[in-house]
N, C-alpha and C. Protein backbone atom coordinates (compact mmCIF):
# COMPACT_ATOMS: atom_id res chain seq x y z
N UNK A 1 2.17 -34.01 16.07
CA UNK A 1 2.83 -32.70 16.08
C UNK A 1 1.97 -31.71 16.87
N UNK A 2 2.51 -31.12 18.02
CA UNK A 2 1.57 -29.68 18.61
C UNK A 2 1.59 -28.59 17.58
N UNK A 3 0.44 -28.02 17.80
CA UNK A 3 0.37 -27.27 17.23
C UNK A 3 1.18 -25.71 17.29
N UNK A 4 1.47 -25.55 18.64
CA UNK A 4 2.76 -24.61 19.02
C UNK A 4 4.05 -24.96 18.01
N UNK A 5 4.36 -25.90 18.33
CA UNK A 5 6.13 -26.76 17.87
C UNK A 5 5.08 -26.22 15.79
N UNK A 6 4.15 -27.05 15.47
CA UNK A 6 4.17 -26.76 14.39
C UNK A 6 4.06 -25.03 13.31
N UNK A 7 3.28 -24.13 14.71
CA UNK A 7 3.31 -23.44 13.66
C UNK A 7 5.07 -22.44 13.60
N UNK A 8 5.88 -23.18 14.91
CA UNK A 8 7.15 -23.28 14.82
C UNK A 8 7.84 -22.94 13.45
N UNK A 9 7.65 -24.26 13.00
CA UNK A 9 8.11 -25.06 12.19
C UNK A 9 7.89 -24.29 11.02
N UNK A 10 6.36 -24.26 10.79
CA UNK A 10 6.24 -23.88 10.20
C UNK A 10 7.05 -22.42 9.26
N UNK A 11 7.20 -21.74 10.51
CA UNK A 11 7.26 -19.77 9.98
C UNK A 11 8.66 -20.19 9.18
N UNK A 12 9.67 -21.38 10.08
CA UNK A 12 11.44 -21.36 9.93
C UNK A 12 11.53 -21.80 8.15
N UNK A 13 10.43 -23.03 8.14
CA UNK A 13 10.39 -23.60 6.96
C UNK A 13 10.00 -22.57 6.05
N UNK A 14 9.15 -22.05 6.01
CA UNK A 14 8.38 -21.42 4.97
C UNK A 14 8.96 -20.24 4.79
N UNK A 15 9.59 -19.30 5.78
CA UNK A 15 10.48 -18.30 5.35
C UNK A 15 11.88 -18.50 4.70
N UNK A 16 12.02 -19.61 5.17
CA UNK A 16 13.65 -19.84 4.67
C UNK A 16 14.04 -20.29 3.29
N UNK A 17 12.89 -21.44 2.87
CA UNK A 17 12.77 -21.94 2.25
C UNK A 17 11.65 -21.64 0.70
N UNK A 18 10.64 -21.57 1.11
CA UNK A 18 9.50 -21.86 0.43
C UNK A 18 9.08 -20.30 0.02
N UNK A 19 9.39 -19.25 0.38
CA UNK A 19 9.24 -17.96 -0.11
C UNK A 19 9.36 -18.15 -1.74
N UNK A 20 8.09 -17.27 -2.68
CA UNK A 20 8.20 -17.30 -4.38
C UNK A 20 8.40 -15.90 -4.37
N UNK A 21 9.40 -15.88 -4.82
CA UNK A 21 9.97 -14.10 -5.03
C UNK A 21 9.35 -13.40 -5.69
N UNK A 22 8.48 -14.13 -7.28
CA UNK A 22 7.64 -14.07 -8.15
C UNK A 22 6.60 -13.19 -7.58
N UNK A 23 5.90 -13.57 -6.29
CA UNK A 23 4.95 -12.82 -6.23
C UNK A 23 5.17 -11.81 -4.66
N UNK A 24 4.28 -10.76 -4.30
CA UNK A 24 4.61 -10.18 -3.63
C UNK A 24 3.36 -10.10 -2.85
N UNK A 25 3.59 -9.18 -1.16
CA UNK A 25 2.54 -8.82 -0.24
C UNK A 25 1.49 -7.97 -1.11
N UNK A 26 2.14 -6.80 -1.83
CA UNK A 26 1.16 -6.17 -2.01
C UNK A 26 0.25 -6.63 -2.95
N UNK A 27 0.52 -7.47 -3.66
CA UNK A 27 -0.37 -8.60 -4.74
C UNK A 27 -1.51 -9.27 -3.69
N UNK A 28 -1.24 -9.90 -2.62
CA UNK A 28 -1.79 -10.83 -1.60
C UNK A 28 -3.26 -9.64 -1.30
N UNK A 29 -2.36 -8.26 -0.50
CA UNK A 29 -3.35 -7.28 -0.24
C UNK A 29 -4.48 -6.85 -1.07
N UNK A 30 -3.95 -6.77 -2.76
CA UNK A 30 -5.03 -6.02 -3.15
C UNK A 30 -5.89 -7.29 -3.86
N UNK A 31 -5.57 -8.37 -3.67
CA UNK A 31 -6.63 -9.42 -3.58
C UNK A 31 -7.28 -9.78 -2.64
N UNK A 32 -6.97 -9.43 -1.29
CA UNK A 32 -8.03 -9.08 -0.27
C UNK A 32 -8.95 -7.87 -0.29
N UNK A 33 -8.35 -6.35 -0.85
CA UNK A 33 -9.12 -5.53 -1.23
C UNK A 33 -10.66 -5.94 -1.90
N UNK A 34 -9.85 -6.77 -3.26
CA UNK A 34 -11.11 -6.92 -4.40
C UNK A 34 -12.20 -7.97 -3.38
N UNK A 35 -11.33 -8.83 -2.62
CA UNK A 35 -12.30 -9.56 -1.77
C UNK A 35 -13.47 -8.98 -1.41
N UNK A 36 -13.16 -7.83 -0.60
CA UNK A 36 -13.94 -6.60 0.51
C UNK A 36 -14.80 -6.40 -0.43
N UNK A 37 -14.09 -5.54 -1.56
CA UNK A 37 -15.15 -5.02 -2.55
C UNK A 37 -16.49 -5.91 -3.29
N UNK A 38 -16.00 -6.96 -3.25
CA UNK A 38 -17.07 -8.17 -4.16
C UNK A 38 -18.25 -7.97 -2.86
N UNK A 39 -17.84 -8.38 -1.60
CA UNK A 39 -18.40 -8.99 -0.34
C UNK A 39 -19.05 -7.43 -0.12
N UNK A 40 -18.62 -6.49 -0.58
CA UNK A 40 -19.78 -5.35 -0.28
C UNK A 40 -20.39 -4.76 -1.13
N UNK A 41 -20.14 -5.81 -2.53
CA UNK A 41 -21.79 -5.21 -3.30
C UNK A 41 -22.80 -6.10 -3.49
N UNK A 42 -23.86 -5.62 -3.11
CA UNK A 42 -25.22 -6.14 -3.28
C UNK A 42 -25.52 -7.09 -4.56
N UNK A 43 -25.29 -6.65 -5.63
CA UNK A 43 -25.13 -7.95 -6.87
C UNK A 43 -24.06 -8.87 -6.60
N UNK A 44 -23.44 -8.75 -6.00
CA UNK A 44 -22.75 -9.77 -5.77
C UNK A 44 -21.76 -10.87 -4.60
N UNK A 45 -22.49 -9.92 -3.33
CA UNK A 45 -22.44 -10.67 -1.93
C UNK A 45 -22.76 -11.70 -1.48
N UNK A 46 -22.41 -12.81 -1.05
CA UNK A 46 -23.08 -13.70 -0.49
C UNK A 46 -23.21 -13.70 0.81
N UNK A 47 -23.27 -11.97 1.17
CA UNK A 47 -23.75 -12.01 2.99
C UNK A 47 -25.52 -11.55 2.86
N UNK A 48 -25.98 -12.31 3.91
CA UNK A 48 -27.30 -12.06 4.21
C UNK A 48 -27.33 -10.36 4.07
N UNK A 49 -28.53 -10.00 4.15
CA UNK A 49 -28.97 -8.96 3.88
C UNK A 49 -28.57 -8.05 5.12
N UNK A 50 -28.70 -8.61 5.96
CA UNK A 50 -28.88 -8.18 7.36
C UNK A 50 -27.38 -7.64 8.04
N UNK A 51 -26.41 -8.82 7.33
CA UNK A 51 -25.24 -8.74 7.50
C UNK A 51 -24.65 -7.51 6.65
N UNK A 52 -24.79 -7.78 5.47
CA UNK A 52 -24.47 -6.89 4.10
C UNK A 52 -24.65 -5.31 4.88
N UNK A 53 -25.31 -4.49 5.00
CA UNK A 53 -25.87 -3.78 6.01
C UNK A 53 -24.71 -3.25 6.81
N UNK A 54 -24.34 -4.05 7.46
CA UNK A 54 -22.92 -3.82 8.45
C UNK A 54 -21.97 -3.54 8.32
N UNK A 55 -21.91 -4.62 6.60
CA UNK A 55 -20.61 -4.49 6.40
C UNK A 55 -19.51 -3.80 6.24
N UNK A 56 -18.41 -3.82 6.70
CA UNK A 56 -17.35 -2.51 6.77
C UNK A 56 -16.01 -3.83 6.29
N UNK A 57 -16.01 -4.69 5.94
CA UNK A 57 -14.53 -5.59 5.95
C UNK A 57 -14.52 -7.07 6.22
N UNK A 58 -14.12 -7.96 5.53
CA UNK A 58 -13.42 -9.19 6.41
C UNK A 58 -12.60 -8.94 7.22
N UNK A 59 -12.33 -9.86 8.20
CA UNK A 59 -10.65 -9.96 8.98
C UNK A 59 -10.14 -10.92 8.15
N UNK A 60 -8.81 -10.65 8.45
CA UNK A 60 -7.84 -10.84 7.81
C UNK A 60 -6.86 -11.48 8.34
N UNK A 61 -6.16 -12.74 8.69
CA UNK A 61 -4.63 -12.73 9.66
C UNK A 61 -4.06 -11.41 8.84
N UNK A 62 -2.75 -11.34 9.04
CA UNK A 62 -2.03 -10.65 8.81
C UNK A 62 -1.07 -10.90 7.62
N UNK A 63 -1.09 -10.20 6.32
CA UNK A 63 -0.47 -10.50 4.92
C UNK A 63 1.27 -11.16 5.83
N UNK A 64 1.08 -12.02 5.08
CA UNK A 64 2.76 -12.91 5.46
C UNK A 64 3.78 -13.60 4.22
N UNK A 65 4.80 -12.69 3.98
CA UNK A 65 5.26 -13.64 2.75
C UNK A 65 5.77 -14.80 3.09
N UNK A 66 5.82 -15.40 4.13
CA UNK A 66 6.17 -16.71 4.47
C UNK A 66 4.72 -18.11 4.05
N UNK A 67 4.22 -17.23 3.81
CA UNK A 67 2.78 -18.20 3.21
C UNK A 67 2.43 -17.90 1.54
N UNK A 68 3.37 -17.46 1.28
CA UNK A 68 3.60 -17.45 -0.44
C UNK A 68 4.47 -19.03 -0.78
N UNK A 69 3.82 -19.48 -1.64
CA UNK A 69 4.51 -21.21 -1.08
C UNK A 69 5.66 -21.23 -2.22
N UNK A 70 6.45 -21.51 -3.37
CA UNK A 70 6.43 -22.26 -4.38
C UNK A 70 6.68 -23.64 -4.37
N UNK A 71 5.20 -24.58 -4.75
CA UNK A 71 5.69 -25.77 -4.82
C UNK A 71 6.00 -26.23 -5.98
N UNK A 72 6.71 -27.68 -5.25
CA UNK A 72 6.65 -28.76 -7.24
C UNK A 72 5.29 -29.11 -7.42
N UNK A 73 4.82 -29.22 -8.58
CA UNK A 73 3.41 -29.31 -9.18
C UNK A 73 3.99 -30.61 -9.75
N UNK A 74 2.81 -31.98 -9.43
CA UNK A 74 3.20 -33.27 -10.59
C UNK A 74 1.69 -33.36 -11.40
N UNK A 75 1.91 -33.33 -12.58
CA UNK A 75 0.64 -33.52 -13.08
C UNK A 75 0.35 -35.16 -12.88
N UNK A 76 -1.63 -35.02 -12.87
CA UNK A 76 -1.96 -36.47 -12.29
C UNK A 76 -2.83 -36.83 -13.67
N UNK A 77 -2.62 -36.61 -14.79
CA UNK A 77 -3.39 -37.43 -15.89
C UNK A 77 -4.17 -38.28 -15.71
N UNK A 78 -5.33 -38.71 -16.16
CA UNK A 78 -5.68 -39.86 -16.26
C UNK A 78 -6.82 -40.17 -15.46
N UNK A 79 -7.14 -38.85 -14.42
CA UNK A 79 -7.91 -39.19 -13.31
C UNK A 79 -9.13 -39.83 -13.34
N UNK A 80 -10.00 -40.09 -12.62
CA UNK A 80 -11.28 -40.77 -12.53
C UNK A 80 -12.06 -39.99 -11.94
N UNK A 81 -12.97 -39.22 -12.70
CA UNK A 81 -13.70 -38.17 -12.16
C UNK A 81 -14.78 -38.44 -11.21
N UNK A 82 -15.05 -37.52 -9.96
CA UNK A 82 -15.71 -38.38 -8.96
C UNK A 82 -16.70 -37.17 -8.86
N UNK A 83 -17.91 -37.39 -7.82
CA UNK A 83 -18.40 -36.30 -7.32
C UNK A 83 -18.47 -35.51 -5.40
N UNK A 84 -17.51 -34.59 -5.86
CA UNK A 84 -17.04 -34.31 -4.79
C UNK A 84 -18.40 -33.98 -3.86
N UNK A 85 -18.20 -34.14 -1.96
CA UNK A 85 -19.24 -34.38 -1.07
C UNK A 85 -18.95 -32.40 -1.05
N UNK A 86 -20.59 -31.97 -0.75
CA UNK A 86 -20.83 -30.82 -0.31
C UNK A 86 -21.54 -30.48 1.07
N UNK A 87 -21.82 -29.31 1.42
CA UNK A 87 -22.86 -28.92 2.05
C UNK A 87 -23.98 -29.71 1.84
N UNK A 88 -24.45 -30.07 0.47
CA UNK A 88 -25.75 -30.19 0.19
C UNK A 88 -25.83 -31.42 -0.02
N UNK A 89 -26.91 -31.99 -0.86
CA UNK A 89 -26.86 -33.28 -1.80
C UNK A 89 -26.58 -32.64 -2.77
N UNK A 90 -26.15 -31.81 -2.98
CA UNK A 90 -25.39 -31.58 -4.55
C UNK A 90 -24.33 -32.25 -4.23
N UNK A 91 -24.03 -32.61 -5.53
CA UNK A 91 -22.38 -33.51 -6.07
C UNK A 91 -21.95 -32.88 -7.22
N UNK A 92 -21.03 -31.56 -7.37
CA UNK A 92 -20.59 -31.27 -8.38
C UNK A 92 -19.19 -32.47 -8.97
N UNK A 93 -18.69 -32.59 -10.10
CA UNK A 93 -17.96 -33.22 -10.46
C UNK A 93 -16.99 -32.65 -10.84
N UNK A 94 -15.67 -33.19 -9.96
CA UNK A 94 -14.50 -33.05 -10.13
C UNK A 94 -13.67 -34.59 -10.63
N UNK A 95 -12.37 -33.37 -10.87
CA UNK A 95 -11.30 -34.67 -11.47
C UNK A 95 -10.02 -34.30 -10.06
N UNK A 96 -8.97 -34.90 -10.03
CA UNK A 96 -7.51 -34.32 -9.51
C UNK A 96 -7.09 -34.04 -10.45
N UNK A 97 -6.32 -32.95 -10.36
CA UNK A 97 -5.85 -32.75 -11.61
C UNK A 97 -4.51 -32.44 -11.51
N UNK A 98 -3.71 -32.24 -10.35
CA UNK A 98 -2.24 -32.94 -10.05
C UNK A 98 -1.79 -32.32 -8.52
N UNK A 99 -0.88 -33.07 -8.36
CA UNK A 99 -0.27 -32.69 -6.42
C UNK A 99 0.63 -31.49 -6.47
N UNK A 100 0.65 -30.82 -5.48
CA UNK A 100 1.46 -29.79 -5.40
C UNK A 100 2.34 -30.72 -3.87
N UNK A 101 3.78 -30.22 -4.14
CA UNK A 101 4.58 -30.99 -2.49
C UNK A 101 5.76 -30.17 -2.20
N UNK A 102 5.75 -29.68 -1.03
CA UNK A 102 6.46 -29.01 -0.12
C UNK A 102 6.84 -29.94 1.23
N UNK A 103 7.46 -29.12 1.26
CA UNK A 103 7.96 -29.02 3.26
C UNK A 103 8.20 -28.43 4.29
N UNK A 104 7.40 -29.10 5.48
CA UNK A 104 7.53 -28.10 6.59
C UNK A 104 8.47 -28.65 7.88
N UNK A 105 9.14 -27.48 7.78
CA UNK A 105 9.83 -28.53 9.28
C UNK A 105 10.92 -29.50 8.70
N UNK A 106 11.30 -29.67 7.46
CA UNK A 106 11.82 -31.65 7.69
C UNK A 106 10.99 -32.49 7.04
N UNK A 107 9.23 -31.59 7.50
CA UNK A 107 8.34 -33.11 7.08
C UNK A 107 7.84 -32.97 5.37
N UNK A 108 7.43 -33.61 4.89
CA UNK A 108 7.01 -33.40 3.31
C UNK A 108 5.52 -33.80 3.38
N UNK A 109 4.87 -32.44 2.59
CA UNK A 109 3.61 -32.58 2.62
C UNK A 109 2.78 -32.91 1.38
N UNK A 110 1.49 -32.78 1.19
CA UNK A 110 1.18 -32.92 -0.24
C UNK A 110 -0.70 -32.20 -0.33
N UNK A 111 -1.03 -31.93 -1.26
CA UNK A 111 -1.85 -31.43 -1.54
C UNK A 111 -2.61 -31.17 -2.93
N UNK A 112 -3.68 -31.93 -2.86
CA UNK A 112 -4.78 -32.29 -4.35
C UNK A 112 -4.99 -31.47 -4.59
N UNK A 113 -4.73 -30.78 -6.17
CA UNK A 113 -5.55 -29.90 -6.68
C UNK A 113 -6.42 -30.18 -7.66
N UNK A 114 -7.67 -29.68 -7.93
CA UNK A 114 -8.83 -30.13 -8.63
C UNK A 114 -9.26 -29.28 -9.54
N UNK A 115 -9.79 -29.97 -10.51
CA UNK A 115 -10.62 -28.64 -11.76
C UNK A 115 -11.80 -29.32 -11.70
N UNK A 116 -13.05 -28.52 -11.52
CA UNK A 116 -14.36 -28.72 -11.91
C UNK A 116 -14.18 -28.67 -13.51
N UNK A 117 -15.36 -29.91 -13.71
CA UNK A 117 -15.81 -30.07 -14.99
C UNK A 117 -16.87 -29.43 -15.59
N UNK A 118 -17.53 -28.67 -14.62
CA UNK A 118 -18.39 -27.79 -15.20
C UNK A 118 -17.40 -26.06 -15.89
N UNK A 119 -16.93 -26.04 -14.70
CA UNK A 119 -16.17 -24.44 -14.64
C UNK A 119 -15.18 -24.30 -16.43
N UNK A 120 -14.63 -25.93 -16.58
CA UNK A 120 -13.61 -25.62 -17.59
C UNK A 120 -14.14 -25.50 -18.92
N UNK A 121 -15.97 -25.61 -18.67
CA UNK A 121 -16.57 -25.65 -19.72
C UNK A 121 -17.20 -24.03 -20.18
N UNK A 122 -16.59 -23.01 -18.98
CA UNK A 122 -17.16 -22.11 -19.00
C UNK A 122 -15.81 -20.90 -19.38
N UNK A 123 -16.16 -20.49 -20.27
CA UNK A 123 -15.36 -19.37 -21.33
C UNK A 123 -14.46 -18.58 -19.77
N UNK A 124 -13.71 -18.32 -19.82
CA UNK A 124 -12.74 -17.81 -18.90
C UNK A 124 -12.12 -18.57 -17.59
N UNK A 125 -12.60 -19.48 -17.93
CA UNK A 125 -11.94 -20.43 -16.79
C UNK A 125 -11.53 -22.08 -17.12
N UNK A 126 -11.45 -22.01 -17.90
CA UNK A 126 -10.35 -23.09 -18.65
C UNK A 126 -9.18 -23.35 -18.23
N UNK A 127 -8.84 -22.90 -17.55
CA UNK A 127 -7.41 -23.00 -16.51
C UNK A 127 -7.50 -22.94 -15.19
N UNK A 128 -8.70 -22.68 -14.96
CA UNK A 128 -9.06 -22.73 -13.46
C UNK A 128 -8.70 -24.39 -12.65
N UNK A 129 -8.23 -23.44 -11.36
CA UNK A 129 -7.87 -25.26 -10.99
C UNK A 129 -8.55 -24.58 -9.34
N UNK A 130 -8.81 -25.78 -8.34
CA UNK A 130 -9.84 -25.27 -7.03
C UNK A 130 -8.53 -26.65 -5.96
N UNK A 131 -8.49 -25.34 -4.95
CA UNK A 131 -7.76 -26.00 -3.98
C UNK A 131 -8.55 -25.79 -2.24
N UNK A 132 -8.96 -26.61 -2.26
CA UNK A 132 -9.85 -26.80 -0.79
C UNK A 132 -8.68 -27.19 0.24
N UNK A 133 -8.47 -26.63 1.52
CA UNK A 133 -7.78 -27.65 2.32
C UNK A 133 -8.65 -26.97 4.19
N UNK A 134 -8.22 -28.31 4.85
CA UNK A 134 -8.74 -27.83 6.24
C UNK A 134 -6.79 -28.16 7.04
N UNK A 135 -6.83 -26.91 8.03
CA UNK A 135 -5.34 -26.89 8.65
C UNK A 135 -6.15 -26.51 10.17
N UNK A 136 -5.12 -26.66 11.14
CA UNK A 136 -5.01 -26.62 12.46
C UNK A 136 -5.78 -24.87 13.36
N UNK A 137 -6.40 -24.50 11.87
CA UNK A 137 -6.77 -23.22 12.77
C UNK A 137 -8.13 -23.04 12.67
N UNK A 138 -8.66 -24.04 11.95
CA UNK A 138 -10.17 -24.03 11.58
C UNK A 138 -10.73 -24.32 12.81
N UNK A 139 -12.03 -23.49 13.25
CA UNK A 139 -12.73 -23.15 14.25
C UNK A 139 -12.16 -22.68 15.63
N UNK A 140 -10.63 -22.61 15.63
CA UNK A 140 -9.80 -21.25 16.29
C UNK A 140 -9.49 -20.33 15.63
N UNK A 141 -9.88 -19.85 14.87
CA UNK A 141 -9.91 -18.33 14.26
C UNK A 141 -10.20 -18.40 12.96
N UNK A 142 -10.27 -19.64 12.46
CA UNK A 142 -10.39 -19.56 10.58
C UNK A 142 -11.92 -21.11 10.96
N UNK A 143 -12.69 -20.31 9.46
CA UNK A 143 -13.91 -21.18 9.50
C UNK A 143 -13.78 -22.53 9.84
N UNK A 144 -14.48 -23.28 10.52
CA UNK A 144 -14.45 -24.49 10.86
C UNK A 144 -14.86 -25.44 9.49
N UNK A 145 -14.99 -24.93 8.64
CA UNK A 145 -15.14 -25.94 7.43
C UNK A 145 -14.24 -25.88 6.42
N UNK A 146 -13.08 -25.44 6.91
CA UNK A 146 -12.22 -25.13 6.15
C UNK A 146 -11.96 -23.84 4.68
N UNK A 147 -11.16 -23.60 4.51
CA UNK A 147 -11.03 -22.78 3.31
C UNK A 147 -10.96 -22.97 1.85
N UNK A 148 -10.55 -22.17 0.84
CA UNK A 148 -10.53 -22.04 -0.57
C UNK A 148 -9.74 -21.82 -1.19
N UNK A 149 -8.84 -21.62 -1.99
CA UNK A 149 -7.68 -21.34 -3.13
C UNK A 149 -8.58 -21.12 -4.38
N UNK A 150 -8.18 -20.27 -5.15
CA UNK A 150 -8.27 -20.40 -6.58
C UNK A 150 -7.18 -20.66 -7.19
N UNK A 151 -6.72 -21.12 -8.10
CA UNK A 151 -5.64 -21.27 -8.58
C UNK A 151 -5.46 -21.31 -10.12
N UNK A 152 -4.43 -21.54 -11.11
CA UNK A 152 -4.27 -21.57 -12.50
C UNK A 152 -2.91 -22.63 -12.82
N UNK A 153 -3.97 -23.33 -14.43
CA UNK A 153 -2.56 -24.21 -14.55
C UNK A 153 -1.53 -23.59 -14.89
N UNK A 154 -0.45 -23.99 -14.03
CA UNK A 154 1.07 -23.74 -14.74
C UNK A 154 1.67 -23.95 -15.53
N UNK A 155 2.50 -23.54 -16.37
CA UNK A 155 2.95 -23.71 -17.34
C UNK A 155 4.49 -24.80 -17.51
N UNK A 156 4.82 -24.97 -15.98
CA UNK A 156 5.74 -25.51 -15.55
C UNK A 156 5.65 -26.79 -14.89
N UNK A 157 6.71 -26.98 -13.89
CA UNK A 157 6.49 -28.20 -12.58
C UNK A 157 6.51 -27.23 -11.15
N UNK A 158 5.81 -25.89 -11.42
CA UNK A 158 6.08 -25.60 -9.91
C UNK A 158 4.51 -24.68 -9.94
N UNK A 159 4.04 -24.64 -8.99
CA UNK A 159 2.98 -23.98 -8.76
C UNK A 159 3.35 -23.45 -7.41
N UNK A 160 2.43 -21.96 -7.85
CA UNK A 160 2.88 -20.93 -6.30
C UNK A 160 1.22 -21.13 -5.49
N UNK A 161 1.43 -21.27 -4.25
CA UNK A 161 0.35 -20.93 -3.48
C UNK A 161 0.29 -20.05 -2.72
N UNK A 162 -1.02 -19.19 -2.74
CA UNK A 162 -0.72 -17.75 -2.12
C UNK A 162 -1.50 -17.95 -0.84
N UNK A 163 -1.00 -18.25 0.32
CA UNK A 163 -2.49 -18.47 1.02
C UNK A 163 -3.01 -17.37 1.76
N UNK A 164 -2.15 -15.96 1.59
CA UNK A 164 -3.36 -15.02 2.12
C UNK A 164 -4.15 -14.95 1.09
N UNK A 165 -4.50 -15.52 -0.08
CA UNK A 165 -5.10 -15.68 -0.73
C UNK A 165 -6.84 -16.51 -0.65
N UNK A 166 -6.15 -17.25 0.87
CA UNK A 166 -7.55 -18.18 1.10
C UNK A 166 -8.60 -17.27 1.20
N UNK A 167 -9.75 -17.96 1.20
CA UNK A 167 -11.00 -17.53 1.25
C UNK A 167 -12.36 -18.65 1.74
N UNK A 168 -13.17 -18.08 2.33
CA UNK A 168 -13.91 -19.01 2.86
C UNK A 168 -14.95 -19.46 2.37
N UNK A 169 -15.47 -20.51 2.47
CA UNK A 169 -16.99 -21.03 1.29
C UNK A 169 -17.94 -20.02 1.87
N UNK A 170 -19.17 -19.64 0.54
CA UNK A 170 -19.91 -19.16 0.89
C UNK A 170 -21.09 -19.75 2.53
N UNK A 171 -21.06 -20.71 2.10
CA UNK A 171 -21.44 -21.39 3.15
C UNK A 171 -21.59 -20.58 4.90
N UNK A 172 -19.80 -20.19 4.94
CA UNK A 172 -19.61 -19.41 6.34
C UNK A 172 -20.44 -18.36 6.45
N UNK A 173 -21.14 -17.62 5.81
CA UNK A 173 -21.51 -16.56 5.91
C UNK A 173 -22.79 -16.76 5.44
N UNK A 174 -24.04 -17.90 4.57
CA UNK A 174 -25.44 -17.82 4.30
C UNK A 174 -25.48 -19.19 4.16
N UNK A 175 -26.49 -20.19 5.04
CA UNK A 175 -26.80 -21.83 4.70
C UNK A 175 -27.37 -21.41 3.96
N UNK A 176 -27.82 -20.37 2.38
CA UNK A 176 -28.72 -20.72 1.24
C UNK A 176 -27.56 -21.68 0.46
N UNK A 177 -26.24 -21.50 0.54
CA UNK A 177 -25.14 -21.93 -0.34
C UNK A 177 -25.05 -23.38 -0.50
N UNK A 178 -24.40 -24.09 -1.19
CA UNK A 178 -24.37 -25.15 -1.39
C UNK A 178 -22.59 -25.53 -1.86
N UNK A 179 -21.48 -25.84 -0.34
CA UNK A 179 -20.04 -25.81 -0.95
C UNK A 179 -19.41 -27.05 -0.54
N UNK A 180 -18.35 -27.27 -1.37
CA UNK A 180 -17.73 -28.32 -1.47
C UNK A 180 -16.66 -28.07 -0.16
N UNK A 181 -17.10 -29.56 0.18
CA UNK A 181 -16.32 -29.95 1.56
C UNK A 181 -14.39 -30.41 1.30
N UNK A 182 -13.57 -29.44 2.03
CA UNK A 182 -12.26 -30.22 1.09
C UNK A 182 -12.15 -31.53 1.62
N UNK A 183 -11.56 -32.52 1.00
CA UNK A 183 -11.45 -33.58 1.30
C UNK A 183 -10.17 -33.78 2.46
N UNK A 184 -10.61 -35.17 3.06
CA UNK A 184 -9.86 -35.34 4.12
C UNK A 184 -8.70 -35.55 3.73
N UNK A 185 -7.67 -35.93 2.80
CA UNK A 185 -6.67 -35.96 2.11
C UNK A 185 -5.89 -34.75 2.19
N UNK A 186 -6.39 -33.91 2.29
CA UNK A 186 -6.22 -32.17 1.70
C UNK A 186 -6.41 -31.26 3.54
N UNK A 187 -5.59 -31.86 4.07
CA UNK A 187 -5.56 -31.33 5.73
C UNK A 187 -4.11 -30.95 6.06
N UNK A 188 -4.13 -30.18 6.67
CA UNK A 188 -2.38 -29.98 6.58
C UNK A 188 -2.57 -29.36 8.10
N UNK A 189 -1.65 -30.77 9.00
CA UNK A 189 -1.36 -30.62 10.29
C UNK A 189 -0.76 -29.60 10.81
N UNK A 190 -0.98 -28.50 10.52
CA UNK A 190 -0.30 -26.83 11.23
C UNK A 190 -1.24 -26.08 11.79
N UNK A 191 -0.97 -24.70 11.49
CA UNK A 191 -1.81 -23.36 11.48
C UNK A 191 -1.13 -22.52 10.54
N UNK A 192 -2.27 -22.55 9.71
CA UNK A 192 -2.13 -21.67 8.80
C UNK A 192 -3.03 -20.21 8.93
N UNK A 193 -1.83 -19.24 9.94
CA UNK A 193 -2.27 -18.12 10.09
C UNK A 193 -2.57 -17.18 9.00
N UNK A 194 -2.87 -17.32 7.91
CA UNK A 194 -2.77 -16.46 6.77
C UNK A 194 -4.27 -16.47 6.27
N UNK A 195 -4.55 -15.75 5.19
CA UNK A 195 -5.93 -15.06 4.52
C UNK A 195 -7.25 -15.09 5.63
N UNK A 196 -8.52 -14.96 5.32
CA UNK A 196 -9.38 -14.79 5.74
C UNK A 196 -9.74 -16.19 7.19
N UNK A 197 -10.08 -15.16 7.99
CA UNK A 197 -10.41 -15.38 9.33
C UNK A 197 -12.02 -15.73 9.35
N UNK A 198 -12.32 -16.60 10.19
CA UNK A 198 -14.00 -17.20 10.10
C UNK A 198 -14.81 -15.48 10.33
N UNK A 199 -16.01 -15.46 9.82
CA UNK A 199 -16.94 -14.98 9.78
C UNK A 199 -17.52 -14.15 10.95
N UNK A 200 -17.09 -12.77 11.85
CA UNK A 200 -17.60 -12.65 12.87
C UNK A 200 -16.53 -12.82 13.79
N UNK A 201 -15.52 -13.41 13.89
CA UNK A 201 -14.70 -13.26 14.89
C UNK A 201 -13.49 -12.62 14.63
């Protein structure tokens, strides 16, 4: 698939179709706000010092409700907990913890979502679920190591994905970090013009 024809495909599919009414732009925005705000305080930045300093903003693509997803969610029980590959020799341990599946274009896609076994052990995030994926725009305008999701279990069979919601591993912005690489499984042949743009450009 080109990547022209796909991100085609993409806008026809995802607007026509895949729009969650549930949630809205200005939801997307002021979770890029809180982004800005985290990324410009000093207790809690993970930009170098030097950088921090500068800072005035991430870039942003441009908020798009055509990248508000709702998919079917299948839960994956049963998994075999592995230790996912990082930046580092760290191996934090994850499980799958079920597929989310859409379509673009015609084509049907799919995508692992994961819960750390440390995180669900930690008082407020017991529902936390972590969605890594790498798409067709990484190191043309979005980090070359791909991006981030946070996400929550549903209560249903459908899970929404917000992807101006993405966000980039600390990694892009300080090698002190230590982040989980998404797996090659978790690639989605497009451009996904939406949330945070690599570091600097």
């Amino acid at each position: 698939m080109k990547p022209l024809k796909a991100v085609v495909l993409l806008a026809i599919s995802w607007t026509t179709v895949f729009i969650c009414p549930g949630q809205t732009i200005q939801e997307s925005l002021d979770f890029q706000a809180e982004l800005n705000e985290k990324y410009a305080d000093t207790a809690r930045s993970p930009l170098k010092e030097k950088d921090l300093a500068a800072f005035t903003g991430l870039d942003f693509y441009p908020a798009d409700s055509a990248f508000i997803i709702k998919t079917r969610f299948f839960r994956t029980p049963g998994q075999k907990p592995f230790k996912m590959r990082t930046t580092t020799d760290r191996r934090p341990v994850y499980e799958k913890y079920g597929e989310a599946h859409f379509t673009i274009g015609g084509s049907s896609f799919m995508l692992n979502v994961y819960q750390s076994h440390r995180l669900r052990e930690k008082e407020g995030y017991e529902d936390y679920l972590f969605l890594p994926f790498t798409d067709l725009t990484n190191g043309f305008g979005s980090y070359g190591g791909g991006r981030y999701i946070d996400l929550k279990i549903p209560a249903g069979d459908t899970l929404v994905i917000d992807f101006n919601r993405s966000y980039n591993p600390y990694c892009c912005y300080n090698y002190k970090y230590s982040c989980p690489v998404p797996p090659k499984e978790n690639h989605l042949p497009v451009q996904v013009t939406a949330g945070v743009k690599a570091w600097g450009e």
